[in-house]
N, C-alpha and C. Protein backbone atom coordinates (compact mmCIF):
# COMPACT_ATOMS: atom_id res chain seq x y z
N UNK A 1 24.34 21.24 -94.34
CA UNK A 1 23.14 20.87 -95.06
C UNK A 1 21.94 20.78 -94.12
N UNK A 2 22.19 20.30 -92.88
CA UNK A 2 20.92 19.88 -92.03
C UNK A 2 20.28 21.36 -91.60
N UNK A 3 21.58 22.31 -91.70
CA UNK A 3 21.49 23.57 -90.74
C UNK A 3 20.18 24.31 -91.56
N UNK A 4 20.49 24.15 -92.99
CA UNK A 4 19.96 24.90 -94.36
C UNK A 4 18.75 23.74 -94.75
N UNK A 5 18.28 22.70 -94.10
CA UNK A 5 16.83 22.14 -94.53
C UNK A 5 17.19 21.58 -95.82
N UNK A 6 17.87 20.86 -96.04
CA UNK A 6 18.74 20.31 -97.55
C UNK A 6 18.32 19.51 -97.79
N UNK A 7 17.21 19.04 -97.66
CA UNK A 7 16.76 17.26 -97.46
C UNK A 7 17.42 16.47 -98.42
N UNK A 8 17.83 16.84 -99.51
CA UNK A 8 18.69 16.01 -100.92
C UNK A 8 19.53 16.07 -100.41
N UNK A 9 20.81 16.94 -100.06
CA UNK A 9 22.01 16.89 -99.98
C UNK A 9 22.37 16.00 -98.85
N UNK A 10 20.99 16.27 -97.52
CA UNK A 10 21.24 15.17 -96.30
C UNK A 10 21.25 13.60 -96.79
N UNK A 11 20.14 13.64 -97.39
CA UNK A 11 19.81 12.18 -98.23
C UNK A 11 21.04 11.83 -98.90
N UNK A 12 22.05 12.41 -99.35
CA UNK A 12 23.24 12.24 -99.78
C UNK A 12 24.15 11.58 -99.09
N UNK A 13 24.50 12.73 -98.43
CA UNK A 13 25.34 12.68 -97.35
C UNK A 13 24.74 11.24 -96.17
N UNK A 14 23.75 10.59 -95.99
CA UNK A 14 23.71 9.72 -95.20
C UNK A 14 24.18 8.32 -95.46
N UNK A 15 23.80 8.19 -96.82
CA UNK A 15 24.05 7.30 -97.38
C UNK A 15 25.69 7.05 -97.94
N UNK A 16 26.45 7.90 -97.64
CA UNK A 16 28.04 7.94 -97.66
C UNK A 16 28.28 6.94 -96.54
N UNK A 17 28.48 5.97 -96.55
CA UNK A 17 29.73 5.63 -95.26
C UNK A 17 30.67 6.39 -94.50
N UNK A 18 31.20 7.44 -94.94
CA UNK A 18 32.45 8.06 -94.64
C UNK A 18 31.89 9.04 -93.77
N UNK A 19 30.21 9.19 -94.13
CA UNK A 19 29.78 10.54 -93.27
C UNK A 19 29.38 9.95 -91.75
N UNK A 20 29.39 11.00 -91.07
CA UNK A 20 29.09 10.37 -89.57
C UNK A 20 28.17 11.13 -88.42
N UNK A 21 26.94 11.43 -89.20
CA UNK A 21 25.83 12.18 -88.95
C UNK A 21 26.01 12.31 -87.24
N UNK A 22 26.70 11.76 -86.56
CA UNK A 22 26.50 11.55 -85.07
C UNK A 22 28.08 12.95 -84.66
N UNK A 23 28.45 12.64 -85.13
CA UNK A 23 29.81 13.80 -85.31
C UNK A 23 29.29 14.87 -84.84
N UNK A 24 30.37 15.22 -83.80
CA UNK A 24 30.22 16.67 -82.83
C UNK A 24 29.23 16.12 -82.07
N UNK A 25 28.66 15.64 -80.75
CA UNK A 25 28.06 15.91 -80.15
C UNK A 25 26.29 15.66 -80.74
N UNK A 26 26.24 14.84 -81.94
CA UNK A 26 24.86 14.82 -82.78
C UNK A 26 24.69 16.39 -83.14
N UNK A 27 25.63 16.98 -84.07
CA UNK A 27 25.54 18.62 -84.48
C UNK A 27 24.47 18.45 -85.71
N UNK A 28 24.41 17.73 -86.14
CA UNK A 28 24.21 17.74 -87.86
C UNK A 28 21.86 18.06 -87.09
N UNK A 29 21.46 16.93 -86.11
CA UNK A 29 20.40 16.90 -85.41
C UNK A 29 19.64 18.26 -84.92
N UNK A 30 21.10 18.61 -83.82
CA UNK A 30 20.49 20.26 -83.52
C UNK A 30 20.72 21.14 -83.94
N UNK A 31 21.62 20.85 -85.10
CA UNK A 31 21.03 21.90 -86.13
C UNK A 31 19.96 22.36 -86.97
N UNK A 32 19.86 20.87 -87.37
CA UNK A 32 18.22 20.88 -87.95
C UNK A 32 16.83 21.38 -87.08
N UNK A 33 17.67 20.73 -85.86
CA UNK A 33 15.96 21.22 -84.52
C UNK A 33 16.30 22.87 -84.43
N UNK A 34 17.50 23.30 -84.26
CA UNK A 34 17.67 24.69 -84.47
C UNK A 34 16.82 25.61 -85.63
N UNK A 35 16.90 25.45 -86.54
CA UNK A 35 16.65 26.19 -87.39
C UNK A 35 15.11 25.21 -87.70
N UNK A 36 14.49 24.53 -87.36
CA UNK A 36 13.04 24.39 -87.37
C UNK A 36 13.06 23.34 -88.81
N UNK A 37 14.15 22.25 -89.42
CA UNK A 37 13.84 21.70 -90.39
C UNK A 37 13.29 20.50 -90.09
N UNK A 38 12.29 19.93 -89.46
CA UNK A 38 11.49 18.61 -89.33
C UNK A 38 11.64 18.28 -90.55
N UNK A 39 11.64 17.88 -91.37
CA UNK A 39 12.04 16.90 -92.59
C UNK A 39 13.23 16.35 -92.51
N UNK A 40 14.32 17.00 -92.41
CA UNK A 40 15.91 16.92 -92.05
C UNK A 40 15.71 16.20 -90.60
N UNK A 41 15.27 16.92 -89.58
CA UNK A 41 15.17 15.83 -88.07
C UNK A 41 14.65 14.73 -88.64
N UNK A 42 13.39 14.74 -89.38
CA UNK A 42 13.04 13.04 -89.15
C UNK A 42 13.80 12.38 -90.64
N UNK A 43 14.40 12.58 -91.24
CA UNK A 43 15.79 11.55 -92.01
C UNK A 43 16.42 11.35 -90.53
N UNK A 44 17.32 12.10 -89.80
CA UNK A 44 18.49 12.20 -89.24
C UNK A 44 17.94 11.04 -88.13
N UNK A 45 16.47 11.01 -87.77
CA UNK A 45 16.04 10.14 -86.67
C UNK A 45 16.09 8.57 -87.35
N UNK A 46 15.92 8.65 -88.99
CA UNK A 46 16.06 7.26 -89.15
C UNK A 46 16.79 6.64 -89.35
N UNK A 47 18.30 7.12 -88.92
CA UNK A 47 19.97 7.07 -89.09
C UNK A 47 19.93 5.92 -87.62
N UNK A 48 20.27 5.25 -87.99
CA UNK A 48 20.34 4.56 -86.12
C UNK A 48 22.08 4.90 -85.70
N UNK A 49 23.11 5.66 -86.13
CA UNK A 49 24.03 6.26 -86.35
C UNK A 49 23.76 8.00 -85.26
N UNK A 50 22.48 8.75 -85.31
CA UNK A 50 22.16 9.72 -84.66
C UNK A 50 21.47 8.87 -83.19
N UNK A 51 21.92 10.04 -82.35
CA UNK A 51 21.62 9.52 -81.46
C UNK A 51 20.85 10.98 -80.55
N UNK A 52 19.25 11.10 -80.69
CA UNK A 52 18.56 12.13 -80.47
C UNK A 52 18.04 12.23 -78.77
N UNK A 53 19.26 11.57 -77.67
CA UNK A 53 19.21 11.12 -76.94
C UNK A 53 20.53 11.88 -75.85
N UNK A 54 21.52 12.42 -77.03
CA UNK A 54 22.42 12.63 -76.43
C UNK A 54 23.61 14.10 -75.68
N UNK A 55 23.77 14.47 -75.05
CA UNK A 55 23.65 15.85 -74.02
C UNK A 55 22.62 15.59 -73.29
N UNK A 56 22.37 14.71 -72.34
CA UNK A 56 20.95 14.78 -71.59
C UNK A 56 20.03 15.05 -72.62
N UNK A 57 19.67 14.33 -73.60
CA UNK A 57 18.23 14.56 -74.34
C UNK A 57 17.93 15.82 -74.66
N UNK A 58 19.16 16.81 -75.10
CA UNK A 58 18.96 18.33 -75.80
C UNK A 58 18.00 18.39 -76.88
N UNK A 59 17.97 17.17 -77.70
CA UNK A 59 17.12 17.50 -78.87
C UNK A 59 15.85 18.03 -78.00
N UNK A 60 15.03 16.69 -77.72
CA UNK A 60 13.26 17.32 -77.23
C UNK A 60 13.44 18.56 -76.21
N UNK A 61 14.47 19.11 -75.26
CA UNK A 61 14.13 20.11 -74.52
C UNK A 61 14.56 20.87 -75.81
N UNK A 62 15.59 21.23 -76.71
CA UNK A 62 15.48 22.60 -77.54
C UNK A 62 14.34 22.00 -78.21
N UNK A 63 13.91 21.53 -78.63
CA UNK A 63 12.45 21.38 -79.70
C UNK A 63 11.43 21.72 -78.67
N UNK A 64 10.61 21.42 -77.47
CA UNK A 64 10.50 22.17 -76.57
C UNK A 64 10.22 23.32 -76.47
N UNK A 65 11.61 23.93 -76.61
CA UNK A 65 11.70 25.53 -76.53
C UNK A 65 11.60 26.83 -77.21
N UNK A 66 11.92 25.78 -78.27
CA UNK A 66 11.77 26.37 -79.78
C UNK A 66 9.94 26.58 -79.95
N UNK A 67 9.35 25.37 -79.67
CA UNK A 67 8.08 25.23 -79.98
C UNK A 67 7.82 24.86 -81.10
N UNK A 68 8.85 23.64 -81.28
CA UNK A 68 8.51 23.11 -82.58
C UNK A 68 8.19 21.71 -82.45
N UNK A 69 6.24 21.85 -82.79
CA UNK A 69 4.84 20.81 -82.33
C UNK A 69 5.73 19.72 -82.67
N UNK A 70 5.76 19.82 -84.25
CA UNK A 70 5.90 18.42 -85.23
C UNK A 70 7.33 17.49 -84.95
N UNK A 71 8.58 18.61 -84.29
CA UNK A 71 9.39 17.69 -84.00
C UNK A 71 9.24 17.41 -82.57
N UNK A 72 8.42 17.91 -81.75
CA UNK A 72 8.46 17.34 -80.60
C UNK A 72 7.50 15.88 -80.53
N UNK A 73 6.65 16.06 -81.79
CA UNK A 73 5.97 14.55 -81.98
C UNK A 73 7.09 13.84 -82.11
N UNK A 74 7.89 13.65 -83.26
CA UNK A 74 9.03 13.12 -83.74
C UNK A 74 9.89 11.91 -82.88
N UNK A 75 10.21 13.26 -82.56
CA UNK A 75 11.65 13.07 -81.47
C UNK A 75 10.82 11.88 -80.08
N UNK A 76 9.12 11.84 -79.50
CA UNK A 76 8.34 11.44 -78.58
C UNK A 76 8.15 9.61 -79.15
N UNK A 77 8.41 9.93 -80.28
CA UNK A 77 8.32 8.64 -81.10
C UNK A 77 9.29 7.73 -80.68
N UNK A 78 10.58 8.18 -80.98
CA UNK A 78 11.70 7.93 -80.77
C UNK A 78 11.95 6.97 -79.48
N UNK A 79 12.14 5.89 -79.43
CA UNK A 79 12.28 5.31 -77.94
C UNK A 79 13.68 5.38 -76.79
N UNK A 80 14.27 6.21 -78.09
CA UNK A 80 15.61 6.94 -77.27
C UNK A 80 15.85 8.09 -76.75
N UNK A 81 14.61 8.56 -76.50
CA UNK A 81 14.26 9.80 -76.30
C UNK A 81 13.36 10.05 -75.16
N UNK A 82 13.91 10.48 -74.16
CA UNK A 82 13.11 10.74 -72.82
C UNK A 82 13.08 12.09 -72.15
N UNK A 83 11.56 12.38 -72.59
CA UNK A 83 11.24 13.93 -72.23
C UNK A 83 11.16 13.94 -70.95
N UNK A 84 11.55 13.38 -70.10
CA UNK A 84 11.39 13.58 -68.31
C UNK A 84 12.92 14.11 -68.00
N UNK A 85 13.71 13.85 -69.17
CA UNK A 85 15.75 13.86 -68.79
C UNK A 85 15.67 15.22 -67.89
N UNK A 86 16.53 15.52 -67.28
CA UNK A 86 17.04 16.45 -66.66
C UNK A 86 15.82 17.85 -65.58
N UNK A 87 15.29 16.64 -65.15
CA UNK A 87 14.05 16.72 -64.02
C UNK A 87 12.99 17.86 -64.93
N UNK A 88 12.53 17.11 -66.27
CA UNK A 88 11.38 17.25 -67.17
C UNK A 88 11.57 19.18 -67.67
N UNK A 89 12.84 18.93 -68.14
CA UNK A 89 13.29 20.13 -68.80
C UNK A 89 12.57 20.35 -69.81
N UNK A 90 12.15 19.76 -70.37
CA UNK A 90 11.44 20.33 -71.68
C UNK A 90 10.28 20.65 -71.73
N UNK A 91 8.81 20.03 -70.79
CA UNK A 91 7.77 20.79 -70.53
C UNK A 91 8.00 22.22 -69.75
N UNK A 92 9.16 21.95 -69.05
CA UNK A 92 9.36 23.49 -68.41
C UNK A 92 9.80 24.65 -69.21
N UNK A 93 10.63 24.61 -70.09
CA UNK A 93 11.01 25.36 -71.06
C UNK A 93 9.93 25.40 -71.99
N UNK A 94 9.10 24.73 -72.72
CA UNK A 94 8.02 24.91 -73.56
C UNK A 94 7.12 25.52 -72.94
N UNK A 95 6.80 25.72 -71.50
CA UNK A 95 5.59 26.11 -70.19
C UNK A 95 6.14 27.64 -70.04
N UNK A 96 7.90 28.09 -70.29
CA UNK A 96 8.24 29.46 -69.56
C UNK A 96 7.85 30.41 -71.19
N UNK A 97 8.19 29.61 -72.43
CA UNK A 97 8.44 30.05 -73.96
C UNK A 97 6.64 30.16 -74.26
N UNK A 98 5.67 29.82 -73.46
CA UNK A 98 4.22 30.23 -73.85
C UNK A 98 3.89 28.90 -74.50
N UNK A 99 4.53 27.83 -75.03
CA UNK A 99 4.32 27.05 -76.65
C UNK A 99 3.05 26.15 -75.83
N UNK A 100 1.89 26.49 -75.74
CA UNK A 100 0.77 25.70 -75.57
C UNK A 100 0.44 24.21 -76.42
N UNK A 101 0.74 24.15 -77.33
CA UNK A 101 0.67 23.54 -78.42
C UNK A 101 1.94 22.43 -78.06
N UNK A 102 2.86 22.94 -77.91
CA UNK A 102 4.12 21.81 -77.37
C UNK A 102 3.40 21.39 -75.77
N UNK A 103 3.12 22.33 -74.93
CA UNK A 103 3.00 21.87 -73.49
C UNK A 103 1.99 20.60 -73.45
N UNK A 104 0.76 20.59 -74.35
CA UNK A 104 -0.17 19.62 -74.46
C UNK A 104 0.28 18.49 -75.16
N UNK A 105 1.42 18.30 -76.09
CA UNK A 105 1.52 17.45 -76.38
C UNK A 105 2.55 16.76 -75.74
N UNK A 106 3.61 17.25 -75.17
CA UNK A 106 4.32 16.90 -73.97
C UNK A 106 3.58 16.04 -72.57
N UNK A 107 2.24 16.58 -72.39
CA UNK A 107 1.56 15.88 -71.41
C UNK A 107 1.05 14.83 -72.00
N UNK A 108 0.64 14.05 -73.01
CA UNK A 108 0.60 13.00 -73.52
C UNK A 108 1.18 11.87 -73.51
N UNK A 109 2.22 12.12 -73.04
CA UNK A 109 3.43 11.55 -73.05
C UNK A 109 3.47 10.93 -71.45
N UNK A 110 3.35 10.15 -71.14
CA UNK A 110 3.27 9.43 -69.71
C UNK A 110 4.47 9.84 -68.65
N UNK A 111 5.59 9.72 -69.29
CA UNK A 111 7.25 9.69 -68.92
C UNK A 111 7.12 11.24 -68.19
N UNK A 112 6.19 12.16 -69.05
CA UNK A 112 6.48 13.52 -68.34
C UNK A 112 5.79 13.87 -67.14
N UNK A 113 6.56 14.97 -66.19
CA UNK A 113 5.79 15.03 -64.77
C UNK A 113 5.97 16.47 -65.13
N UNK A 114 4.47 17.11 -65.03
CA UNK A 114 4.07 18.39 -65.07
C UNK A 114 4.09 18.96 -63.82
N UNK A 115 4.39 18.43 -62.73
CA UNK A 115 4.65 18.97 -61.01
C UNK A 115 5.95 18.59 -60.58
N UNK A 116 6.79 18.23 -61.75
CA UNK A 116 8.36 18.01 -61.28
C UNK A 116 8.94 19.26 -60.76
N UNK A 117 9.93 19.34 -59.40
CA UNK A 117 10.71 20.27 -59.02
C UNK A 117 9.59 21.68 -58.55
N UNK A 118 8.64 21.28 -57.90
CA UNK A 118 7.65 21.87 -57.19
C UNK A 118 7.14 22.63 -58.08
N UNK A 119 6.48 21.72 -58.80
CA UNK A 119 5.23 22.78 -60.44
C UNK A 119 6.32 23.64 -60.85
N UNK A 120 7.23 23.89 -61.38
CA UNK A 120 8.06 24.81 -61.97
C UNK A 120 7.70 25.42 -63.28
N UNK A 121 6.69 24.07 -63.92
CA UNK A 121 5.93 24.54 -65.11
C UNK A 121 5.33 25.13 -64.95
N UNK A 122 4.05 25.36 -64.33
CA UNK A 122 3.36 26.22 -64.13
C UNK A 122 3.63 27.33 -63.40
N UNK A 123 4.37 27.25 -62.57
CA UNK A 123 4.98 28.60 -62.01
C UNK A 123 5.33 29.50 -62.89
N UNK A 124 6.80 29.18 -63.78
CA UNK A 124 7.27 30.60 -64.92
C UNK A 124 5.92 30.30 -65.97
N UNK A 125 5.15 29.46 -66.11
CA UNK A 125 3.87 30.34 -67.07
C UNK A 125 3.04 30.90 -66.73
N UNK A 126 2.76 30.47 -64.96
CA UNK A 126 2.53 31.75 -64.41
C UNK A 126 2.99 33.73 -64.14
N UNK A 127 4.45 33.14 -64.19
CA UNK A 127 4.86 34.26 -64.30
C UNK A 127 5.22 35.29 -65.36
N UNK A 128 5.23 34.33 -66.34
CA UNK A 128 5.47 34.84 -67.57
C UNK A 128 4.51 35.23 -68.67
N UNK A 129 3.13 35.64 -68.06
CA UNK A 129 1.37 35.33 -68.40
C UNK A 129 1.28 34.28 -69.71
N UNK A 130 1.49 32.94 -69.21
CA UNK A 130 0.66 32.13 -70.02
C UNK A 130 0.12 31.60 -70.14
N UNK A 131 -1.27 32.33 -69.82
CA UNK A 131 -2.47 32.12 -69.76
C UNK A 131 -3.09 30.72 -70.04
N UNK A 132 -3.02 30.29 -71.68
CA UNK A 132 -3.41 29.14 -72.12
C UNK A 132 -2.92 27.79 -71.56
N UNK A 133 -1.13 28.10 -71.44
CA UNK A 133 -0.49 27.16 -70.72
C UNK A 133 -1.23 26.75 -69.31
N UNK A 134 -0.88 27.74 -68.64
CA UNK A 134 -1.64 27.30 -67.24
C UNK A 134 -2.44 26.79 -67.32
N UNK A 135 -3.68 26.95 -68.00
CA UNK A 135 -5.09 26.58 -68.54
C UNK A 135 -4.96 24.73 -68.63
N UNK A 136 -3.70 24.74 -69.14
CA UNK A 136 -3.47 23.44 -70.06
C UNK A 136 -2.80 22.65 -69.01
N UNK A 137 -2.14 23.01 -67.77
CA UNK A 137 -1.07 22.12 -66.96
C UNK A 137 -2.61 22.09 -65.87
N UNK A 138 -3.30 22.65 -65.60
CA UNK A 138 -4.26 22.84 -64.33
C UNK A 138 -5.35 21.53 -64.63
N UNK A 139 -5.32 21.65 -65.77
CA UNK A 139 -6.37 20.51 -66.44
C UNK A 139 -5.69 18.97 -66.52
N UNK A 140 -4.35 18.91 -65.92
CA UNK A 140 -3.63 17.43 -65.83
C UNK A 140 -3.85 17.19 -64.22
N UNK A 141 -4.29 16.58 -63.83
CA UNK A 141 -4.57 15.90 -62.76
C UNK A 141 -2.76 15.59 -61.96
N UNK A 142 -1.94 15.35 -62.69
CA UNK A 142 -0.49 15.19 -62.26
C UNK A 142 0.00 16.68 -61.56
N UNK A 143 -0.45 17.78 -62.16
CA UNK A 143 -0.38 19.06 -61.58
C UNK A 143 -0.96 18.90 -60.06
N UNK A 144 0.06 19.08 -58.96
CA UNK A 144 -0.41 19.19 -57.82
C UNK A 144 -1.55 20.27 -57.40
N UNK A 145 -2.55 20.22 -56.80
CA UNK A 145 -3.71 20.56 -56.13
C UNK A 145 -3.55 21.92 -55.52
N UNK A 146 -2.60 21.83 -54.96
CA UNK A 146 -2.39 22.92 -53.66
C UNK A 146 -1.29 23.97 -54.02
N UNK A 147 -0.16 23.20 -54.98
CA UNK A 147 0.87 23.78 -55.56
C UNK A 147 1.95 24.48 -54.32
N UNK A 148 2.04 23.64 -53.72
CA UNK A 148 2.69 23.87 -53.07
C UNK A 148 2.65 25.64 -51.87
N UNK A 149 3.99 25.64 -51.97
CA UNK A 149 4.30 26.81 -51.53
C UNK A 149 4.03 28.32 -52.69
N UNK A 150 3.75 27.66 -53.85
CA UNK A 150 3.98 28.63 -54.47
C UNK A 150 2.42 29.25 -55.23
N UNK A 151 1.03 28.82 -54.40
CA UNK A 151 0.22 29.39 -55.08
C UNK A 151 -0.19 30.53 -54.83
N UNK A 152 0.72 31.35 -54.07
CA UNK A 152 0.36 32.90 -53.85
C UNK A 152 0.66 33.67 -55.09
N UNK A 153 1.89 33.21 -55.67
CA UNK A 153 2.23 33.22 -57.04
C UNK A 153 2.00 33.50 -58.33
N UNK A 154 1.57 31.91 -58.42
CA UNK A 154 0.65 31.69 -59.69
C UNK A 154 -0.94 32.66 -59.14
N UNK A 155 -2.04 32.37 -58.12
CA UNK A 155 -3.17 33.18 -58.11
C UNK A 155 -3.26 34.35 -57.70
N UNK A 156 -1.68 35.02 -57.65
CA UNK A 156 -1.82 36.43 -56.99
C UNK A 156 -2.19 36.48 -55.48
N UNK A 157 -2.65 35.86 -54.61
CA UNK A 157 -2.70 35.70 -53.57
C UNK A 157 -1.82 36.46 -52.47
């Protein structure tokens, strides 16, 4: 149901006792972030039963990656949910996928470091021309200055 955007049948199914929305690994969650159903994510977030926290915080890096804005608001809400998990995987994956729109709202977010693991964000959107992105990580002051070793890179240099 979550996979297929079911919002009734989820609404069903939550309210069962017997069901156990957290089952598999929180499947019923990334399925919904899979296939892009934000209505279905935010029921499943108000389950205190889901846990949108769990695989190292897979939900926000695939939402992230996907480039999906509204559940990466969502999921940012969430106080079980930490977009920095797994040395700030999810601005990096939203920074290599182009999603400008996710990368800015990801920097909002205090917890995230846009120069984690030597600018890596900006590097593959450097490399991967994304233009706007870069535009968008250069304009955070947390983005290192000098960029390390790698601004021959990003400015062609």
């Amino acid at each position: 149901a979550s996979a297929n955007g079911h919002v009734d049948v989820v609404q069903l199914l939550l309210a069962d006792s017997r069901v156990d929305p957290s089952n598999c690994d929180n499947d019923a969650i990334r399925r919904a972030l899979y296939y892009g159903h934000s209505e279905v994510v935010k029921l499943l977030l108000e389950d205190s039963r889901v846990d949108p926290s769990a695989i190292g915080n897979d939900a926000i890096q695939f939402a992230s990656e996907k480039g999906c804005s509204e559940v990466v608001k969502l999921l940012l809400a969430d106080p079980r949910v930490d977009p920095s998990d797994c040395d700030n995987h999810a601005i990096r994956q939203a920074s290599v996928k182009g999603h400008a729109d996710v990368v800015q709202i990801l920097l909002e977010d205090s917890r995230v470091d846009p120069s984690a693991n030597d600018n890596i964000a900006i590097r593959l959107a450097s490399e991967k021309d994304h233009a706007e992105v870069v535009k968008i990580l250069l304009a955070d002051s947390r983005v290192n200055e000098t960029l390390g070793p790698w601004r021959h890179i990003i400015f062609n240099e």
